[in-house]
C-alpha atoms as a PDB file:
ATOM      1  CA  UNK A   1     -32.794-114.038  51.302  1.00  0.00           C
ATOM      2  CA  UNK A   2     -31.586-116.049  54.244  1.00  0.00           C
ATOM      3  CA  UNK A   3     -30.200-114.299  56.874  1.00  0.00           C
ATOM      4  CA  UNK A   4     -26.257-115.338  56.295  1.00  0.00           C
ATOM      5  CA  UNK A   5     -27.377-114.214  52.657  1.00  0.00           C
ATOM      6  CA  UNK A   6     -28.089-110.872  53.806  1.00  0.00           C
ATOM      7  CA  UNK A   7     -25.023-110.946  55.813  1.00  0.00           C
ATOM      8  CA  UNK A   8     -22.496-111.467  52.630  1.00  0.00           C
ATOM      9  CA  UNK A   9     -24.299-108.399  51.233  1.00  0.00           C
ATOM     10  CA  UNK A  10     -23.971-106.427  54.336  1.00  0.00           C
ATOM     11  CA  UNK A  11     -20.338-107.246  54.505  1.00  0.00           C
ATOM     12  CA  UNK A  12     -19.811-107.126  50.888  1.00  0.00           C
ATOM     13  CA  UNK A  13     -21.114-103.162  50.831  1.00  0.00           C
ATOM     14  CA  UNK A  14     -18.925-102.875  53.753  1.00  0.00           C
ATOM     15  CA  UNK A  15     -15.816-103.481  51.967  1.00  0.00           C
ATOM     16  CA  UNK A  16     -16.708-101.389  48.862  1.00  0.00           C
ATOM     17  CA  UNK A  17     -16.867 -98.586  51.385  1.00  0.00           C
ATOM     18  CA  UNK A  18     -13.767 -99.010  52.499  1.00  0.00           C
ATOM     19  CA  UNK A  19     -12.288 -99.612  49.664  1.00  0.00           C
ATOM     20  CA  UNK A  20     -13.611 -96.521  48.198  1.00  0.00           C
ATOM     21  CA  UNK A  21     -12.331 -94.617  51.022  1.00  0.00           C
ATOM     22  CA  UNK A  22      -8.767 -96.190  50.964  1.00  0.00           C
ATOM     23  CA  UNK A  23      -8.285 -95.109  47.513  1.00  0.00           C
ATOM     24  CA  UNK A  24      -9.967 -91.443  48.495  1.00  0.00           C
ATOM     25  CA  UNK A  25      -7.513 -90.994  50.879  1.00  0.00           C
ATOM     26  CA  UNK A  26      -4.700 -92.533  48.821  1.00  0.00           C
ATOM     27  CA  UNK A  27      -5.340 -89.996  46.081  1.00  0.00           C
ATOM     28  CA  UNK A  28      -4.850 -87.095  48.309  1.00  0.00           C
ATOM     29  CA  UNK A  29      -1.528 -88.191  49.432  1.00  0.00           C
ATOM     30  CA  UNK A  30       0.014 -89.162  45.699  1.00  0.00           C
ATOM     31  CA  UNK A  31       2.118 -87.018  43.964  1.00  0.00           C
ATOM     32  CA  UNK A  32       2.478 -89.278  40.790  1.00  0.00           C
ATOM     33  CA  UNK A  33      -0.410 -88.615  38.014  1.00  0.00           C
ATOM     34  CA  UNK A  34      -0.099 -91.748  36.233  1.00  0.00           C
ATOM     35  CA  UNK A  35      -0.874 -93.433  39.803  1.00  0.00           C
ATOM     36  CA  UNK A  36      -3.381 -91.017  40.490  1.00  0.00           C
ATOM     37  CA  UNK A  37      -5.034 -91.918  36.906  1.00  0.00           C
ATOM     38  CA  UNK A  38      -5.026 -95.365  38.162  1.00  0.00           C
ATOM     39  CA  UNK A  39      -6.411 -94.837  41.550  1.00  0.00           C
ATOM     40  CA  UNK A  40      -9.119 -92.686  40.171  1.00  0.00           C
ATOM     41  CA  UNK A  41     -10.666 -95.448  37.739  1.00  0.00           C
ATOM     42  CA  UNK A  42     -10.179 -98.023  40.336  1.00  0.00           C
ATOM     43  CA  UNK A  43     -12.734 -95.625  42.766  1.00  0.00           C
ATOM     44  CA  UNK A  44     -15.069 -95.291  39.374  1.00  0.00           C
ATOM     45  CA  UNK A  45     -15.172 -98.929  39.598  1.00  0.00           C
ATOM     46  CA  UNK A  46     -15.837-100.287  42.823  1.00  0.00           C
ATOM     47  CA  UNK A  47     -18.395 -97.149  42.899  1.00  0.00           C
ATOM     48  CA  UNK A  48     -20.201 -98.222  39.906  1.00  0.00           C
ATOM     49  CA  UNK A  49     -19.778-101.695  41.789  1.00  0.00           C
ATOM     50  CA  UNK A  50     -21.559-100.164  44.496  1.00  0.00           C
ATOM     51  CA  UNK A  51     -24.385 -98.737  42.244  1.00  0.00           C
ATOM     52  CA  UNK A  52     -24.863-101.805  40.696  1.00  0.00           C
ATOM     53  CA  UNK A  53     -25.224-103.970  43.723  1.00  0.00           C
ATOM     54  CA  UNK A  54     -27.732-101.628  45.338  1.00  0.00           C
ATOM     55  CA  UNK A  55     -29.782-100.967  42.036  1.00  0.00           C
ATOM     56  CA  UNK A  56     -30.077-104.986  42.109  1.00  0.00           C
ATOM     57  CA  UNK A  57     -31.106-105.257  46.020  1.00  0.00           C
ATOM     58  CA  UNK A  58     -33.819-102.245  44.670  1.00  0.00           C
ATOM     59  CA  UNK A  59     -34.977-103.967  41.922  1.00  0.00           C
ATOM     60  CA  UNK A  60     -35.228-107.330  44.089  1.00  0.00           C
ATOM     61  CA  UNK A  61     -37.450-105.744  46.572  1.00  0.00           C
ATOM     62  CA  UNK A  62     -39.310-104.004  43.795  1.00  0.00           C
ATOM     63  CA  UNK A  63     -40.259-107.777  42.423  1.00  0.00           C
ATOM     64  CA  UNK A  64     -40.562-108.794  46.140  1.00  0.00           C
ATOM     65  CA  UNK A  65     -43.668-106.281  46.651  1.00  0.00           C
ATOM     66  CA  UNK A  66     -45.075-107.723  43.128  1.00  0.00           C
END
């Protein structure tokens, strides 16, 4: 990867951090459950996002040391 290549990722995890963390915090401050329901799956997603991303930087420097 090129260096500004790396950088998108960097920045990319970044933002799913603090997304994750937004919502987090949100969640502790709502008092509607429907809301809450929603906020929940939204932090399942962009943490499965997460997962994903770094099981695919893993398995890239897995093929890398092929």
């Amino acid at each position: 990867m090129t260096e500004k290549e790396l950088m998108y990722v960097e920045d990319t995890i970044s933002h799913l951090d603090q997304v994750e963390q937004l919502c987090t915090n949100f969640v502790e401050e709502l008092t509607t459950k429907e809301v809450v329901k929603i906020v929940e799956k939204i932090i399942k997603k962009v943490s499965s996002n997460y997962d994903d991303l770094m099981n695919l930087l893993n398995y890239r420097e897995e093929c890398k040391d092929e």
